[in-house]
N, C-alpha and C. Protein backbone atom coordinates (compact mmCIF):
# COMPACT_ATOMS: atom_id res chain seq x y z
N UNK A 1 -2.91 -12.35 -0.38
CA UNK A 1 -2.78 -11.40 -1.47
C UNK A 1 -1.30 -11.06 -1.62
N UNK A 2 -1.04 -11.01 -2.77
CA UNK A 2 0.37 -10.64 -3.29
C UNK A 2 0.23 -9.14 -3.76
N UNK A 3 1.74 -8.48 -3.49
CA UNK A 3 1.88 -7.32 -4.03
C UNK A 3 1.45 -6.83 -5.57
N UNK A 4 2.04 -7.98 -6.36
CA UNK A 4 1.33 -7.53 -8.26
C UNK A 4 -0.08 -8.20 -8.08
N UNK A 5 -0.38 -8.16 -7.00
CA UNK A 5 -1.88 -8.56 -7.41
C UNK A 5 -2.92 -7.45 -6.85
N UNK A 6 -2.69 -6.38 -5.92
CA UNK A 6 -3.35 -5.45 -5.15
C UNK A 6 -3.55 -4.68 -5.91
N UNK A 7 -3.18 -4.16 -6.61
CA UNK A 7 -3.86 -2.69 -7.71
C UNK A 7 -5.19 -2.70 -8.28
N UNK A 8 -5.53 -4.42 -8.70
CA UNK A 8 -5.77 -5.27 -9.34
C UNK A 8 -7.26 -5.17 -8.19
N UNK A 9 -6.84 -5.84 -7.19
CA UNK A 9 -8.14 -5.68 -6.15
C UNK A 9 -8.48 -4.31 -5.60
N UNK A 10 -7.63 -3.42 -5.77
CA UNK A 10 -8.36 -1.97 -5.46
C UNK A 10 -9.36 -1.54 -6.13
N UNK A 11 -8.48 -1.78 -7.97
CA UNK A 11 -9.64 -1.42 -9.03
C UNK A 11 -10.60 -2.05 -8.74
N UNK A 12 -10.76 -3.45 -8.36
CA UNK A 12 -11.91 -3.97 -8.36
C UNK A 12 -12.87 -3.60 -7.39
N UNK A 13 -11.97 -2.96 -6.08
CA UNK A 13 -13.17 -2.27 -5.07
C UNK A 13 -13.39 -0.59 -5.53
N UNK A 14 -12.94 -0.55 -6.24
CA UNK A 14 -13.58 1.15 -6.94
C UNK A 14 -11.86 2.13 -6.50
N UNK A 15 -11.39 1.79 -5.76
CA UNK A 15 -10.01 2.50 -5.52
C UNK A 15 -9.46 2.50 -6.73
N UNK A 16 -8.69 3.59 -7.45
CA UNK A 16 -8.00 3.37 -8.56
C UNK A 16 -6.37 2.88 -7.92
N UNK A 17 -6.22 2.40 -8.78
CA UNK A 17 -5.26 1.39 -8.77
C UNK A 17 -3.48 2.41 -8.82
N UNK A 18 -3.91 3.55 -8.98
CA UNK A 18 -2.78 4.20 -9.51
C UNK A 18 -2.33 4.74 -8.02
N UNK A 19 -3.24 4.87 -6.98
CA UNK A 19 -3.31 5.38 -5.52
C UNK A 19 -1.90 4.86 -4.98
N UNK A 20 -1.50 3.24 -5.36
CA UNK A 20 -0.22 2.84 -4.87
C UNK A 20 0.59 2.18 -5.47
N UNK A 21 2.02 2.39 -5.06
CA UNK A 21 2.75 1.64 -6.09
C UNK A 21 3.41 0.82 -4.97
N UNK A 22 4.00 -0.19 -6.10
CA UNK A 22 4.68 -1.36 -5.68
C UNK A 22 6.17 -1.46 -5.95
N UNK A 23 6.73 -2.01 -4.88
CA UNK A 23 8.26 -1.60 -5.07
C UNK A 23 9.03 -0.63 -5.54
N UNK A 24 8.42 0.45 -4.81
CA UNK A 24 8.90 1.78 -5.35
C UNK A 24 8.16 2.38 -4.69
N UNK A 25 9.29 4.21 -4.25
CA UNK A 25 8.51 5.06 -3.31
C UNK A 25 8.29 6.36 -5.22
N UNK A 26 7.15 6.20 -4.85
CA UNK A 26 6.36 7.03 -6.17
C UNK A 26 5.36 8.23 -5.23
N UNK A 27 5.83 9.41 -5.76
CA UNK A 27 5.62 10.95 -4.90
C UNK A 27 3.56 10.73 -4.90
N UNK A 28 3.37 10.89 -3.49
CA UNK A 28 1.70 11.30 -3.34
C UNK A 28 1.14 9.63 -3.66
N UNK A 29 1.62 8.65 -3.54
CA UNK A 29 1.28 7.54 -3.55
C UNK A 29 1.07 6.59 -2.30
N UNK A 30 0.55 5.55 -1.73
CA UNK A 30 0.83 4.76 -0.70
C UNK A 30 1.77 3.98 -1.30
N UNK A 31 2.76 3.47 -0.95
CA UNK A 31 3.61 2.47 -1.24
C UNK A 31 3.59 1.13 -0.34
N UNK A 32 3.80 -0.09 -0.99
CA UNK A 32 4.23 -1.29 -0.37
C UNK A 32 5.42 -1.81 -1.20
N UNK A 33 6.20 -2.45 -0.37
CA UNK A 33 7.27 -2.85 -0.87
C UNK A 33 8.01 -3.89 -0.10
N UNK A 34 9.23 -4.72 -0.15
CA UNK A 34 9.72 -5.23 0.87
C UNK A 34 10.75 -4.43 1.56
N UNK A 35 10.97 -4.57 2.72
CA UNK A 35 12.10 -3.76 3.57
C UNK A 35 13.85 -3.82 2.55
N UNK A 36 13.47 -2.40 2.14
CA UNK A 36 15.33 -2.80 1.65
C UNK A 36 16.62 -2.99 2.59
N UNK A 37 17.38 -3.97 1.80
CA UNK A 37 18.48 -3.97 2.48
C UNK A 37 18.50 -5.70 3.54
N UNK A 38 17.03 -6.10 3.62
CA UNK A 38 16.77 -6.64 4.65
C UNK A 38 15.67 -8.11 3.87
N UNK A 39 15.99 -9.35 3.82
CA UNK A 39 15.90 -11.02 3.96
C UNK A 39 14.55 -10.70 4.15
N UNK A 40 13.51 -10.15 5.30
CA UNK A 40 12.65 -10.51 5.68
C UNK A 40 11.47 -8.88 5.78
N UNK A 41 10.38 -9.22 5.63
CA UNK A 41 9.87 -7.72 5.84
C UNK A 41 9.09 -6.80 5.23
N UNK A 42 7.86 -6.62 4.96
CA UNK A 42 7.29 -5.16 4.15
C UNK A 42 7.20 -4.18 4.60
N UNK A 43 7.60 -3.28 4.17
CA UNK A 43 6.70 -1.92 4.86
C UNK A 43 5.77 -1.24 3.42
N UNK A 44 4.66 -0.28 4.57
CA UNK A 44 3.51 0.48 3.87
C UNK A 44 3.96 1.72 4.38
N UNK A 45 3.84 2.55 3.78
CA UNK A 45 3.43 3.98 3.95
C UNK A 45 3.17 4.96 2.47
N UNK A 46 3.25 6.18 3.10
CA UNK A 46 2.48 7.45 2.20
C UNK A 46 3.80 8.06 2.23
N UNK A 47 4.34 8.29 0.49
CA UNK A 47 5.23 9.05 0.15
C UNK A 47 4.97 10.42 -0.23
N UNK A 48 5.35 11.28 0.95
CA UNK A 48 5.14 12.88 0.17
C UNK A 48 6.21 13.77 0.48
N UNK A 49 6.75 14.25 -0.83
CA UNK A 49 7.90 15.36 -0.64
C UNK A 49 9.31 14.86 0.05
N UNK A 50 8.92 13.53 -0.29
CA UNK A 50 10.91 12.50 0.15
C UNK A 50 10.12 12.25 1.54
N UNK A 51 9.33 12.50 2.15
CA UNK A 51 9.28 11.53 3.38
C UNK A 51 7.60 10.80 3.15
N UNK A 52 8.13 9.68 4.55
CA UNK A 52 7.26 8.65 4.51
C UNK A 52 6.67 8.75 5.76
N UNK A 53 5.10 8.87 5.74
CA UNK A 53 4.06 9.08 6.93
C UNK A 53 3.33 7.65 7.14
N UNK A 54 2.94 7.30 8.08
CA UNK A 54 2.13 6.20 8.47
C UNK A 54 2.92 5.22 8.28
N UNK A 55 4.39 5.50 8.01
CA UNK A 55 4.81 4.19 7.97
C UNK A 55 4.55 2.77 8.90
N UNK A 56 4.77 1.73 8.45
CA UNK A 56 4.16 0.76 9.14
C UNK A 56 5.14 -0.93 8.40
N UNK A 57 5.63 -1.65 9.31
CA UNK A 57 6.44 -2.74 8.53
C UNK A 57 5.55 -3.71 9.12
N UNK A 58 5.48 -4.75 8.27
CA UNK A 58 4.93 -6.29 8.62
C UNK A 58 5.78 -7.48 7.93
N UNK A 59 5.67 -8.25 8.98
CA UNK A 59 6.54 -9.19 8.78
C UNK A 59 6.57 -10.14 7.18
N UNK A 60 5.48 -10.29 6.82
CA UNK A 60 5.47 -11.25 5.62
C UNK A 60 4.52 -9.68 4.60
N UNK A 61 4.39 -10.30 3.49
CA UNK A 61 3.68 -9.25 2.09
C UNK A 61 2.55 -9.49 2.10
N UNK A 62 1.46 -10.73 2.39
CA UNK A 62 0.15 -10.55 2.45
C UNK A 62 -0.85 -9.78 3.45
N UNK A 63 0.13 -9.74 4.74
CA UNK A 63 -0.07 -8.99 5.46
C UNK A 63 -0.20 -7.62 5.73
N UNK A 64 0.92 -6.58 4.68
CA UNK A 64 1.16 -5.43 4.56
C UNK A 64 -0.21 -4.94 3.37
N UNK A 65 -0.06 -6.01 2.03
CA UNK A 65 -1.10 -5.60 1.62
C UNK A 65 -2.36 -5.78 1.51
N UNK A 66 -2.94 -6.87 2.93
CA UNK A 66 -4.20 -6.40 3.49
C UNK A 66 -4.55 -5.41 4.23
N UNK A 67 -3.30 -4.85 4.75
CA UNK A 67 -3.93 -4.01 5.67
C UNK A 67 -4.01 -2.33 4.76
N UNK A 68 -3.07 -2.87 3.65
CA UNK A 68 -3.03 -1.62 2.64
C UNK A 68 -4.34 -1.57 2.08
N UNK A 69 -5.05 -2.74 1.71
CA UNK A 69 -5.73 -2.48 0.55
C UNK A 69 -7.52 -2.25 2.10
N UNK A 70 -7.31 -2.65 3.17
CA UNK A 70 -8.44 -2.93 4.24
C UNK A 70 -8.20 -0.99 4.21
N UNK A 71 -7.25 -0.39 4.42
CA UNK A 71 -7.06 1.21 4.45
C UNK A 71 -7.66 1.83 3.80
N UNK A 72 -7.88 1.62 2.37
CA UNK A 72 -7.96 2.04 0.93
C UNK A 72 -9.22 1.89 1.11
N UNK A 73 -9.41 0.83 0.99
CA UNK A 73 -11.33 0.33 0.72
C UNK A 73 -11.87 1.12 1.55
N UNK A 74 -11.68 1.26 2.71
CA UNK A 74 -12.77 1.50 4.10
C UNK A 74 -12.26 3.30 3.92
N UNK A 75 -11.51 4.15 3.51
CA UNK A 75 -11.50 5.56 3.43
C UNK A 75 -12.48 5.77 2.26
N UNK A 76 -12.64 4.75 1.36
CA UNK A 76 -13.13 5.12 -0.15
C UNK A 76 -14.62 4.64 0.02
N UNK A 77 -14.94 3.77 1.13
CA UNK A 77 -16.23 4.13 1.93
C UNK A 77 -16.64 4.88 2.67
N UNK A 78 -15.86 5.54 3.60
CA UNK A 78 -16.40 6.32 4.55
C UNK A 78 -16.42 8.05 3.92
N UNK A 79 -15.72 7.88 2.67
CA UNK A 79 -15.99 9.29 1.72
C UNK A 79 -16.76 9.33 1.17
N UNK A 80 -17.74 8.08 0.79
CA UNK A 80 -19.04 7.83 -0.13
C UNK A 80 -20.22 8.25 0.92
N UNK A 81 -20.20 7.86 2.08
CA UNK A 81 -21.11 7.93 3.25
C UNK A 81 -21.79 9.51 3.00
């Protein structure tokens, strides 16, 4: 999975798509992006109020946003429960 393609599969698992942005830290959002500054690298986390919680880096982008979108899905199940 690619980054412009995850919004895309959230909507499709019932997550709205607006929950995260891509390449960009956007306030009350999860973000994925690639590591700035830096050749190699994604990081995920939750932007609130200029800082970043849960941050988390992975080495390649399909990786960051499976585990983004495996986060998303499985909270937006266990709130349906």
């Amino acid at each position: 999975m690619r980054a412009g393609e995850l919004a895309g599969w959230l909507t499709a698992a019932g997550v709205p798509g607006a929950a995260v942005s891509v390449d960009a830290e956007v306030e009350r959002t999860w973000c994925v992006r690639p590591v700035p500054g830096q050749d190699e690298g994604w990081e995920v986390f939750w932007c609130e109020r200029g800082g970043r919680f849960e941050w988390t880096r992975f080495d390649d982008e399909s990786a960051a946003c499976f585990s983004l979108f495996g986060r998303l899905v499985w909270a937006r199940l266990a709130g349906s429960a």
